[in-house]
Protein backbone atom coordinates (compact mmCIF):
# COMPACT_ATOMS: atom_id res chain seq x y z
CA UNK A 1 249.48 179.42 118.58
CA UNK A 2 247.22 176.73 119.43
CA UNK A 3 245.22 174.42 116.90
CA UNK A 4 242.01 175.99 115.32
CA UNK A 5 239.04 174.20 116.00
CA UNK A 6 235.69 174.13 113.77
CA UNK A 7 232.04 174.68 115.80
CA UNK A 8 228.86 175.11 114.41
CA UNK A 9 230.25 176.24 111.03
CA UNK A 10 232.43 178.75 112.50
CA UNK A 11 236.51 178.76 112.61
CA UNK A 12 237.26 179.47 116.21
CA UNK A 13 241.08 180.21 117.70
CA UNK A 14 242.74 179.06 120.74
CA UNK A 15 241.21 180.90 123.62
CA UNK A 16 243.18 183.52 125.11
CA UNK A 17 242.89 185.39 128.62
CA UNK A 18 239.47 183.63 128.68
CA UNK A 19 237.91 185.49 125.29
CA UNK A 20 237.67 183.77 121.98
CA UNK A 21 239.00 185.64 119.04
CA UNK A 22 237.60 184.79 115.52
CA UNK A 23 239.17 184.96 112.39
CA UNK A 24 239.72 187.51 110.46
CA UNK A 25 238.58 186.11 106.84
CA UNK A 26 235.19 184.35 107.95
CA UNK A 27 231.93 186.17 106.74
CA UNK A 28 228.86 185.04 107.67
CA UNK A 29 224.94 185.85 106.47
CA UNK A 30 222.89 188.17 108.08
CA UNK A 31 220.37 185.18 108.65
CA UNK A 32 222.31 183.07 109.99
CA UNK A 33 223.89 185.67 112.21
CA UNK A 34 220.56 186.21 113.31
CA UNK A 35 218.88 182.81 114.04
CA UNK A 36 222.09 181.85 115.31
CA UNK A 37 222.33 184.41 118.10
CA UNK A 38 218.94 184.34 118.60
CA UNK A 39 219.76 180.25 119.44
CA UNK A 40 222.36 181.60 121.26
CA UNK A 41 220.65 183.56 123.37
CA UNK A 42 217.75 180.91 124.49
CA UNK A 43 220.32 178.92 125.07
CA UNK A 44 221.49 181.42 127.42
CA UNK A 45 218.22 181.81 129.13
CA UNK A 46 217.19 178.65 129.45
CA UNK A 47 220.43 177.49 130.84
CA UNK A 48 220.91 180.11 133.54
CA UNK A 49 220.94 178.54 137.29
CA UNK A 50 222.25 180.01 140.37
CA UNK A 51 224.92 177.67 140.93
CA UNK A 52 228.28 180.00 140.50
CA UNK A 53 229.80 176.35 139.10
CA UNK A 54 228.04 176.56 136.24
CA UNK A 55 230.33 178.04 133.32
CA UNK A 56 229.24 181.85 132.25
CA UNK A 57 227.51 181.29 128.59
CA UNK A 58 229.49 180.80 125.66
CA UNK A 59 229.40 183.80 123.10
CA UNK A 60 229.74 183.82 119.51
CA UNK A 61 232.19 186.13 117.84
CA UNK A 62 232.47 186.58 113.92
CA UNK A 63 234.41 189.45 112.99
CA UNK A 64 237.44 191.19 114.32
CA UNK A 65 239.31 194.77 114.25
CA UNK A 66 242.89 193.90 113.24
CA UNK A 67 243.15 191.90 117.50
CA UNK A 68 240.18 193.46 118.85
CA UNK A 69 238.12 191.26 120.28
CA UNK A 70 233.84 191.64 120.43
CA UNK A 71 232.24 190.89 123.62
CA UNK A 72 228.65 190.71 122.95
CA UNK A 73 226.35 190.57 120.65
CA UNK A 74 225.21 194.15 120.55
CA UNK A 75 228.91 194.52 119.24
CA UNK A 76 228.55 191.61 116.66
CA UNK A 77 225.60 193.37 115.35
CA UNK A 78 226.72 196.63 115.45
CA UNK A 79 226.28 198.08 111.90
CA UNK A 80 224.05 195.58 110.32
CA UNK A 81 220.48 196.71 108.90
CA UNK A 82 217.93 195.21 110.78
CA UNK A 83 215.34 193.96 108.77
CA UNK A 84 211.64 193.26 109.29
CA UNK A 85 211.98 189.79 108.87
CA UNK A 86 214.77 189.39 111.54
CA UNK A 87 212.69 191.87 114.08
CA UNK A 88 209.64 189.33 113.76
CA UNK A 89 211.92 185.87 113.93
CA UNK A 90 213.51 187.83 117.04
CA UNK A 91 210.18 188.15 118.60
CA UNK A 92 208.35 184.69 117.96
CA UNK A 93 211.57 182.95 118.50
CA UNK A 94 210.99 182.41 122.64
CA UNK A 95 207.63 180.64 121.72
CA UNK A 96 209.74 177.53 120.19
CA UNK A 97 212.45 177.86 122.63
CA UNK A 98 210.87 178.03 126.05
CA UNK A 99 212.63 177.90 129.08
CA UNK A 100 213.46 174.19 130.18
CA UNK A 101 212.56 174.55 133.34
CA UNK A 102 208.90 174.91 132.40
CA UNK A 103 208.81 172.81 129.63
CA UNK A 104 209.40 169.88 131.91
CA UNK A 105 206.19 170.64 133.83
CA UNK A 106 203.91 170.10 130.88
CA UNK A 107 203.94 166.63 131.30
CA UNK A 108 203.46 166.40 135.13
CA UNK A 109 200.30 166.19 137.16
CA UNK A 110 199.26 167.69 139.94
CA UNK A 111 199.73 165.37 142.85
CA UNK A 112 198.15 167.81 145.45
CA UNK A 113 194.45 166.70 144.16
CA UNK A 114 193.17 163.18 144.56
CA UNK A 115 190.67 161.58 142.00
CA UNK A 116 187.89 162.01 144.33
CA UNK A 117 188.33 165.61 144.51
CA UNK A 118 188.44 166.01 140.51
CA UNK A 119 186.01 163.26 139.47
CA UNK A 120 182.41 164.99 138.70
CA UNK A 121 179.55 164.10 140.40
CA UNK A 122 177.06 161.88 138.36
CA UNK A 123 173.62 163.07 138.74
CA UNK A 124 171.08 160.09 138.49
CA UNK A 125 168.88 160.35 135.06
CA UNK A 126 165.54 159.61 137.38
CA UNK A 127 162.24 159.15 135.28
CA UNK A 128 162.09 160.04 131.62
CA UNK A 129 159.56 162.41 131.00
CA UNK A 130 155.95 161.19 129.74
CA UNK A 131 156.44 161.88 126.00
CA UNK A 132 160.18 160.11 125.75
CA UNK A 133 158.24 157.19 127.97
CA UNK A 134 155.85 157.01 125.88
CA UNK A 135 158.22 156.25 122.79
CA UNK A 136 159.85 154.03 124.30
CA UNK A 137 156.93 152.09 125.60
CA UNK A 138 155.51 151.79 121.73
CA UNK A 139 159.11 151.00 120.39
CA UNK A 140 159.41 147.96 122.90
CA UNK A 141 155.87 146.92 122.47
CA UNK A 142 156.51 146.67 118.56
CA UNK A 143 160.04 145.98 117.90
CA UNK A 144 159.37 142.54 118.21
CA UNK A 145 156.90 142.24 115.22
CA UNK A 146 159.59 143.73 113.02
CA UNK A 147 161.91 141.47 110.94
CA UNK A 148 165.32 141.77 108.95
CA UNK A 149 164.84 139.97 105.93
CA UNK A 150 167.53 138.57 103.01
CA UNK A 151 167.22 138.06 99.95
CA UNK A 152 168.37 134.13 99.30
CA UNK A 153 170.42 135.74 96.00
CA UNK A 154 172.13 138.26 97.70
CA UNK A 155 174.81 137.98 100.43
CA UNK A 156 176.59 140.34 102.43
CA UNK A 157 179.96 141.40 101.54
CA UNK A 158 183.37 141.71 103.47
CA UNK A 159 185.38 145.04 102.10
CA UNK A 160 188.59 145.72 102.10
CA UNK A 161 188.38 147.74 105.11
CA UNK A 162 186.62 145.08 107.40
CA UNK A 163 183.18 146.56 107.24
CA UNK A 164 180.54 144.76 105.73
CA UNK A 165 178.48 145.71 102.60
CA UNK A 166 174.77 145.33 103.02
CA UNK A 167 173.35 144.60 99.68
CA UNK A 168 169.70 146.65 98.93
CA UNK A 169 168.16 143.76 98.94
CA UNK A 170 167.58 143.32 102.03
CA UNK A 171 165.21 144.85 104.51
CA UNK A 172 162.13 144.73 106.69
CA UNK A 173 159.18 143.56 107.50
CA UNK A 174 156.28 143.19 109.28
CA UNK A 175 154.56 139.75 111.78
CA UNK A 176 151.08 140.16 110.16
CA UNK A 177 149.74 136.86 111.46
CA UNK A 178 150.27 134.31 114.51
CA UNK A 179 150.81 131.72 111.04
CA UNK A 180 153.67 133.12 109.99
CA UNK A 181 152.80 135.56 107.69
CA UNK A 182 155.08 138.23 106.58
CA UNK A 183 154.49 141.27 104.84
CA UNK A 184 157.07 143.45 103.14
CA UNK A 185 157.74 145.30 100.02
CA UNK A 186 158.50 143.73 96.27
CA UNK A 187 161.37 145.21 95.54
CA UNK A 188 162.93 143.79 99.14
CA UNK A 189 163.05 140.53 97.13
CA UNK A 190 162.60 141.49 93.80
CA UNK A 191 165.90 139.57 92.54
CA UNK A 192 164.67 136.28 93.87
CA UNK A 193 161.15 137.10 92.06
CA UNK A 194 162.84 137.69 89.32
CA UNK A 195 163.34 134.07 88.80
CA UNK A 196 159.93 133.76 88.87
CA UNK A 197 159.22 131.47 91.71
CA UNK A 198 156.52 129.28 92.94
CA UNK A 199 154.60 130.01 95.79
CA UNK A 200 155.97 127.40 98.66
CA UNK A 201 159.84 128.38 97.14
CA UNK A 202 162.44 129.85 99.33
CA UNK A 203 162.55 133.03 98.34
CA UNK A 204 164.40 134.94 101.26
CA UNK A 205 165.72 134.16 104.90
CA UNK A 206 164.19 136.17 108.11
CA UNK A 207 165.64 137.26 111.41
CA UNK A 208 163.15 137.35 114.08
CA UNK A 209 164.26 138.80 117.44
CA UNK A 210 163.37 137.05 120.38
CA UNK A 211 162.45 138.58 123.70
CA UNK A 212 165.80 137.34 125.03
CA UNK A 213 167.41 139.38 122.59
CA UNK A 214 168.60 136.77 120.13
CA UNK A 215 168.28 136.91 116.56
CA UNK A 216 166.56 133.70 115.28
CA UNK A 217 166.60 132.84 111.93
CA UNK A 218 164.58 131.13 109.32
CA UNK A 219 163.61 130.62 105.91
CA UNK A 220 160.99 132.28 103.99
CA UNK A 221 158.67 130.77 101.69
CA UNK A 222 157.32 132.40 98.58
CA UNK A 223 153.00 133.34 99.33
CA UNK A 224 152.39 135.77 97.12
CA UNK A 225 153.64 139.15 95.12
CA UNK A 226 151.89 142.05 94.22
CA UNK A 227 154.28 144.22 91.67
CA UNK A 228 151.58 147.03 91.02
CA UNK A 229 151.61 147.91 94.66
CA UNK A 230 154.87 146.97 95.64
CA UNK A 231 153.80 144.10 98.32
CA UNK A 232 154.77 140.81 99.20
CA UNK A 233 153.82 137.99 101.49
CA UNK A 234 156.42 135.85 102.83
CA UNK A 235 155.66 132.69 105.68
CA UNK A 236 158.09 131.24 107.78
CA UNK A 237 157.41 127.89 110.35
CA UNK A 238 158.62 129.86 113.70
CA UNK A 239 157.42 129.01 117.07
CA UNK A 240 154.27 130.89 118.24
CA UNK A 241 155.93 132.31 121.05
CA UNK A 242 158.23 134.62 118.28
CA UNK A 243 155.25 135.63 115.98
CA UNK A 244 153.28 139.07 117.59
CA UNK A 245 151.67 140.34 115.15
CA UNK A 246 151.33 143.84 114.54
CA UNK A 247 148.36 145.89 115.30
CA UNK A 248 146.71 147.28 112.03
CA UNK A 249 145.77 150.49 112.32
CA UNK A 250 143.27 153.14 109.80
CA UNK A 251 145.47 155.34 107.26
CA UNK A 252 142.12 156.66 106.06
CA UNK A 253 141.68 159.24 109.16
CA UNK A 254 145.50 160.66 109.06
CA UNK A 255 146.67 164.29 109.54
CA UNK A 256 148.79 166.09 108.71
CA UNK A 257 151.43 167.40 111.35
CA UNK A 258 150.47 164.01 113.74
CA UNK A 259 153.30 161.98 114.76
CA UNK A 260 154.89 159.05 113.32
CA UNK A 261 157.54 156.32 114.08
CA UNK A 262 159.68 153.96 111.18
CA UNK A 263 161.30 151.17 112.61
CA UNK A 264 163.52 149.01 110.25
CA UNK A 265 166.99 147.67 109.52
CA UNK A 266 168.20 150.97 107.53
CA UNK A 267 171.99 149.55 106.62
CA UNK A 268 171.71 146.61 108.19
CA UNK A 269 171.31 147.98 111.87
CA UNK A 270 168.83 146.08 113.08
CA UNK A 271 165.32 147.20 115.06
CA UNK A 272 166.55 151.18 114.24
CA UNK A 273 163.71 153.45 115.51
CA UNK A 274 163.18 157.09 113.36
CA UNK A 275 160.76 159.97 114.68
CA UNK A 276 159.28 162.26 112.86
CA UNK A 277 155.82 163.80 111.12
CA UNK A 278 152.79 163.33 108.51
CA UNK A 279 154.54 165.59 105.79
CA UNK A 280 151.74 164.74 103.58
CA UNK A 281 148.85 162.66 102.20
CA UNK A 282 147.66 161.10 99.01
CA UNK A 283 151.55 161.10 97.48
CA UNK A 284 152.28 159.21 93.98
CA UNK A 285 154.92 157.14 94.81
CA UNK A 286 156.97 156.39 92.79
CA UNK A 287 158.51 152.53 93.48
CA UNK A 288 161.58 150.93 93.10
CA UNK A 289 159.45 148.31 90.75
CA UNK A 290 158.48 151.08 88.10
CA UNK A 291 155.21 151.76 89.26
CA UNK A 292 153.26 154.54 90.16
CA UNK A 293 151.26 153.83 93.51
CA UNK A 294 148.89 156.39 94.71
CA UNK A 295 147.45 157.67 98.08
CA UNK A 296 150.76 157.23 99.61
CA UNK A 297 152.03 158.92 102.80
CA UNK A 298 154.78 161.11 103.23
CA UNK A 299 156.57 161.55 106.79
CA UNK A 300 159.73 163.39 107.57
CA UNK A 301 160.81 160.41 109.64
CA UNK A 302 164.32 158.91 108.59
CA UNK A 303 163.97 156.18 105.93
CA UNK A 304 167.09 154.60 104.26
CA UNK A 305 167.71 151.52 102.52
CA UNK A 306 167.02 148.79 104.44
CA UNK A 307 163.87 150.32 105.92
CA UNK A 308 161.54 149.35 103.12
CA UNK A 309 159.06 146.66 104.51
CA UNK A 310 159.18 147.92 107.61
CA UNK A 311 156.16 149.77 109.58
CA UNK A 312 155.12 153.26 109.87
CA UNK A 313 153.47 153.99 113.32
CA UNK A 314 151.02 156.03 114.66
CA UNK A 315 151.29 157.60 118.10
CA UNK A 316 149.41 155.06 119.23
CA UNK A 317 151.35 151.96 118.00
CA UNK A 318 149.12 150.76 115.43
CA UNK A 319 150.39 150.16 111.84
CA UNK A 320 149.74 152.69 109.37
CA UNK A 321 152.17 152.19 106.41
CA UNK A 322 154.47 149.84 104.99
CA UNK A 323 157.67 151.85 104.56
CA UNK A 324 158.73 151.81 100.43
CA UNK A 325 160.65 154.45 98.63
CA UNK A 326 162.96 157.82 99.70
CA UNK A 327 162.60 160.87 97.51
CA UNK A 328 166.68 161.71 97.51
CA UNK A 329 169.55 162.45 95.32
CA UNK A 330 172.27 160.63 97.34
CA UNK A 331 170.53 157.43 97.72
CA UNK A 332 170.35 158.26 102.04
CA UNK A 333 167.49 159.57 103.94
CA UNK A 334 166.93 163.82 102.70
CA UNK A 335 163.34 164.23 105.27
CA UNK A 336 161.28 162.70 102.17
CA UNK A 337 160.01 159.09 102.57
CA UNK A 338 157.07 157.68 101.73
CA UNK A 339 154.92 154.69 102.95
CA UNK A 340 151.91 152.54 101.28
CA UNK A 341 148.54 153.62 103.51
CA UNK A 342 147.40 150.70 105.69
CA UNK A 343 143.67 150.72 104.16
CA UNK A 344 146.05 149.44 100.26
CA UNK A 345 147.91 146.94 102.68
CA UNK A 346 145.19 145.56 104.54
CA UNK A 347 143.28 144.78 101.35
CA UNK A 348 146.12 143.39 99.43
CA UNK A 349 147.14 141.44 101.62
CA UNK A 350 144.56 139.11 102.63
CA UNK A 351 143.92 138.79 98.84
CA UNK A 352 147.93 137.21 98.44
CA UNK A 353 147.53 134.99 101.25
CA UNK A 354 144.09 133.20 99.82
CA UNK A 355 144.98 133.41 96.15
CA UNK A 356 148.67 134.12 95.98
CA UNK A 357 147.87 136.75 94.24
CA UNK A 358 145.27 140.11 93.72
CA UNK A 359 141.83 139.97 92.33
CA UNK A 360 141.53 143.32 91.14
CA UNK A 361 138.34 144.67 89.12
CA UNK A 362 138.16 146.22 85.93
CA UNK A 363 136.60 146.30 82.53
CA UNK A 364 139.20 144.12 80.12
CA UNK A 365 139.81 147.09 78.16
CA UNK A 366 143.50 148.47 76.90
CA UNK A 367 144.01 152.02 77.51
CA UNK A 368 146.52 154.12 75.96
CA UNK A 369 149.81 155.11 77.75
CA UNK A 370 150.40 159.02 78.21
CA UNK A 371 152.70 159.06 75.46
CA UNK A 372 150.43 157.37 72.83
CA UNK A 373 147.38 159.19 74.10
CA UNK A 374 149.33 162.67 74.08
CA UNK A 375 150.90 161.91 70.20
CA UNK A 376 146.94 161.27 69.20
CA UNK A 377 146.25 164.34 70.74
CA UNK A 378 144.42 163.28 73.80
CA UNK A 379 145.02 165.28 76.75
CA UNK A 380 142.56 164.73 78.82
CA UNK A 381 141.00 160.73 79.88
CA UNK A 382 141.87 157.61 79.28
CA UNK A 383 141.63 156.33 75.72
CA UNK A 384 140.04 152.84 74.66
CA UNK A 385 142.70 151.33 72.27
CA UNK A 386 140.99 147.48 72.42
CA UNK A 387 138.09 146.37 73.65
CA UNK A 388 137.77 142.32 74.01
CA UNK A 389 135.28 140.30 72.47
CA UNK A 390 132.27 138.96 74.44
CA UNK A 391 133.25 141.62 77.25
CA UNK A 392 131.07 143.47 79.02
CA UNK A 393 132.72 146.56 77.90
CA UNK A 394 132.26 144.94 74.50
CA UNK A 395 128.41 144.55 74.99
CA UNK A 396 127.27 147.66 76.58
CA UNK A 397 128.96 149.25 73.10
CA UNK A 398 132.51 150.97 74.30
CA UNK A 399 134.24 151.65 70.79
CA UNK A 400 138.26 150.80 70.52
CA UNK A 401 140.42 152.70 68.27
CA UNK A 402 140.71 151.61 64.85
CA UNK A 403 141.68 152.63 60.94
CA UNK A 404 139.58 154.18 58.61
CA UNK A 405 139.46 153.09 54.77
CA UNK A 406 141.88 155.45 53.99
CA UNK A 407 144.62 154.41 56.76
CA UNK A 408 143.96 157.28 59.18
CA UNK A 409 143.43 156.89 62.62
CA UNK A 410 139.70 156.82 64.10
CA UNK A 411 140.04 157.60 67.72
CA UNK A 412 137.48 155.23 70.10
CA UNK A 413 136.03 156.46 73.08
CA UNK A 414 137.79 158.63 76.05
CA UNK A 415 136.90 157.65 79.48
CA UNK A 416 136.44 160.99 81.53
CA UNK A 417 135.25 160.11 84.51
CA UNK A 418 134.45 157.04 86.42
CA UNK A 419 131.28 157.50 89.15
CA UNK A 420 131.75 161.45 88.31
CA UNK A 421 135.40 161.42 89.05
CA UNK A 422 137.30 163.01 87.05
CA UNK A 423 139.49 160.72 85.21
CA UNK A 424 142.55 162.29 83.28
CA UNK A 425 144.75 159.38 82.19
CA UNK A 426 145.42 155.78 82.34
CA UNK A 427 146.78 156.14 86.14
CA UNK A 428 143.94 158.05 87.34
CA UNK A 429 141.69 155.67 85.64
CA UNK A 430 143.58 152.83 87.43
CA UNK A 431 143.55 154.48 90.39
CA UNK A 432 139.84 154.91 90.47
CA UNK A 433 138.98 151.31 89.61
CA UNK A 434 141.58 149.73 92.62
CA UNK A 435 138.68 151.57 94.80
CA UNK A 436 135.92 148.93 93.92
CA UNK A 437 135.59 145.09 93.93
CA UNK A 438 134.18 142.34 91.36
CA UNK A 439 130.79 142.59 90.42
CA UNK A 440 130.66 146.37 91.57
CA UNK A 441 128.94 148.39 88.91
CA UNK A 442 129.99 151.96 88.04
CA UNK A 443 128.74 154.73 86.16
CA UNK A 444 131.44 155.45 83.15
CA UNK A 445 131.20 159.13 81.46
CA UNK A 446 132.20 158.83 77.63
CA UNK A 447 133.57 161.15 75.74
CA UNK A 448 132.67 160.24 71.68
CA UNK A 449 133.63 162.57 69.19
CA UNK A 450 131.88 165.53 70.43
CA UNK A 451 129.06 163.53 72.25
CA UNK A 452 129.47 162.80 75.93
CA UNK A 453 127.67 159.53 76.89
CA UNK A 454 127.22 157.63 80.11
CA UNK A 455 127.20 154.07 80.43
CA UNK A 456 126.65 151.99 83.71
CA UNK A 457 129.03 149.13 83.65
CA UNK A 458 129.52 146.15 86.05
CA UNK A 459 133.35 145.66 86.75
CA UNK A 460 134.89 141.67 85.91
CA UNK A 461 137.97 140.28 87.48
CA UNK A 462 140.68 142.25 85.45
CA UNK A 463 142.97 139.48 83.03
């Protein structure tokens, strides 16, 4: 007898009369009988050629009859259960052993075609139709008076991953003058006024594109800050040939449904234009600087950080907002954003520029906050807590709060309306009072204990 040799895990003898015999005392899983002659069998197929040279496919043989040999693998099998998880590997067994013969055509191409004959053609994209030329005519007409601006105490960061971190802030803003003038938001540079600069500082640094396409940049010198309205006025010494100012348009005659354009520096992308809709007029917005600012507008257009400062359009091109605050909960743009109205910016910001900072009328009077006025039980105007000496509030006779004799609390007089508008807290009655200038008089209604009074009043520069 010749030497046994091992295969595949199997004990095979010495071949004789051209079959292999296998042992007698080998037993071997149904399993592996299974995937192996299923292997087998692939093998089988995807080895077969015409060529009589090749040799006939080898069989595998695992049991035996005393000398008998098996021949195939219907005889291997013969008397094993078949079980469902066999029947399936049996059937989904070709898929991962394919014939080689095509799985060397997968990789080849097809060298009957030429690239001309499976290249597409390109069709030309002609003239864009009037409303996309339109767009683009006011985004190129106006992307030129926007600016990126940086806050001096803030610098962008390099991450781990190579990209760089835009702090918030920096943003946009707006050429309002041939001098230099910039306008953009407080809170765009609201950690270098935190310092509490002097006008004439360098507060931030701008980039101003040129019309080659260059960003040019300079620094930014402190004008003026308005906190209350969330505006600031910025000047740098560019050449005239860089400043365009911006065209200033009326907030005071907008609709809703009309269409509007926000272009600004959302993330740092400079000159990014957004499309979208009046959503909605005379909005509280609420700003970044803790301040409540009324009659704003609300557009669906995209506004992110890095946007505020920048311009709200009309469809005509002419400025009608100065981009401030998102409504969202994940700090990117959710179809809420809101702008400052032109007719606040335009008077603000002349008022910066002259004085470096706002003139605004009132009466020299503290009013209560909500929370004060709602624990005395006042739900409804704003309530005199002081009234200065020598004022005219003092000398037409408005009455503060004060103490009776026996500690309690004596409340003074409730301003209800202001020029027979209502009035129904200390915002409203702000509100209504940003509406007139120095030296304006106004006709206050008083509400005194049960007595309702009305005094005429002319408005001082508020201290």
């Amino acid at each position: 007898m010749g030497t046994v040799m091992a295969w595949n895990g199997y004990m095979l003898p010495p071949q004789t009369e051209g079959i292999f015999i296998a042992p007698a005392r080998r037993f071997v899983g149904r399993r592996k009988l299974c995937f192996d002659g299923i292997s087998s069998v692939c093998t089988s197929s995807g080895s077969h050629h015409d060529d009589a040279s090749v040799s006939p496919p080898r069989r595998i043989f695992t049991n035996t009859d005393g000398e008998k040999p098996f021949k195939d693998l219907g005889e291997v099998t013969k008397g094993f259960h078949t079980t469902r998880r066999m029947l399936l590997a049996s059937l989904l067994m070709p898929l991962y052993c394919p014939p080689t013969r095509y799985s060397s055509a997968n990789a080849l191409g097809d060298p009957s075609v030429t690239i001309e004959q499976v290249t597409p053609v390109v069709i030309p994209s002609g003239p864009l139709f009037p409303p996309e030329e339109r767009i683009v005519n006011l985004f190129e007409n106006n992307t030129y008076s926007v600016v990126n601006i940086f806050d001096v105490t803030l610098r962008p960061q390099l991450n781990v991953t190579g990209a760089v971190e835009i702090p918030e802030g920096n943003g946009s803003g707006v050429v309002w003058d041939e001098d230099g003038h910039i306008v953009t938001n407080y809170h765009v540079i609201g950690n270098s006024l935190s310092r509490n600069p002097k006008p004439g500082e360098v507060v931030a640094r701008v980039n101003i594109l040129a019309s080659e396409g260059i960003q040019k940049n300079f620094e930014a010198k402190l004008v003026g800050a308005d906190r209350s309205k969330d505006l600031a006025v910025l000047k740098v010494d560019a050449p005239a040939d860089l400043l365009r100012p911006m065209r200033v348009g009326q907030s005071s005659f907008l609709k809703v449904g009309q269409q509007c354009l926000a272009i600004g520096n959302p993330f740092g992308f400079d000159h990014t234009l957004t499309v979208g809709v009046i959503s909605g007029l005379n909005r509280d917005i609420f700003s970044q600087t803790g301040v409540t600012i009324g009659g704003g507008i609300q557009t669906d257009a995209a506004i992110n950080p890095g946007n505020s400062g920048g311009p709200l359009l009309d469809s005509k091109g002419n400025l009608i907002g100065i981009n401030t605050a998102i409504f969202t909960q994940t700090g990117t743009s959710a179809g809420v954003g809101f702008a400052i109205p032109s007719s606040t910016v335009f008077k603000i910001v002349p008022q910066l520029i002259q004085f470096g900072k706002v003139v605004r009328a009132g009466l020299n009077v503290e009013v209560a906050p909500d929370f004060v006025a709602n624990q005395l039980n006042v739900r409804n105007g704003a309530l005199i807590l002081q009234v200065l000496a020598n004022s005219p509030a003092a000398k037409i006779g408005l009455l503060p709060t004060t103490r009776g004799f026996a500690g309690n609390i004596v409340l003074g007089d409730i301003i209800v309306a202001v020029d027979n508008k209502p009035v129904k807290n200390k915002a409203e009655f702000l509100k209504a009072l940003d509406e007139y200038n120095v030296g304006d008089k106004v006709l206050l209604k008083i509400q005194r204990g049960n007595e309702t009074l009305e005094m005429p009043i002319a408005l001082e520069e508020s201290s």
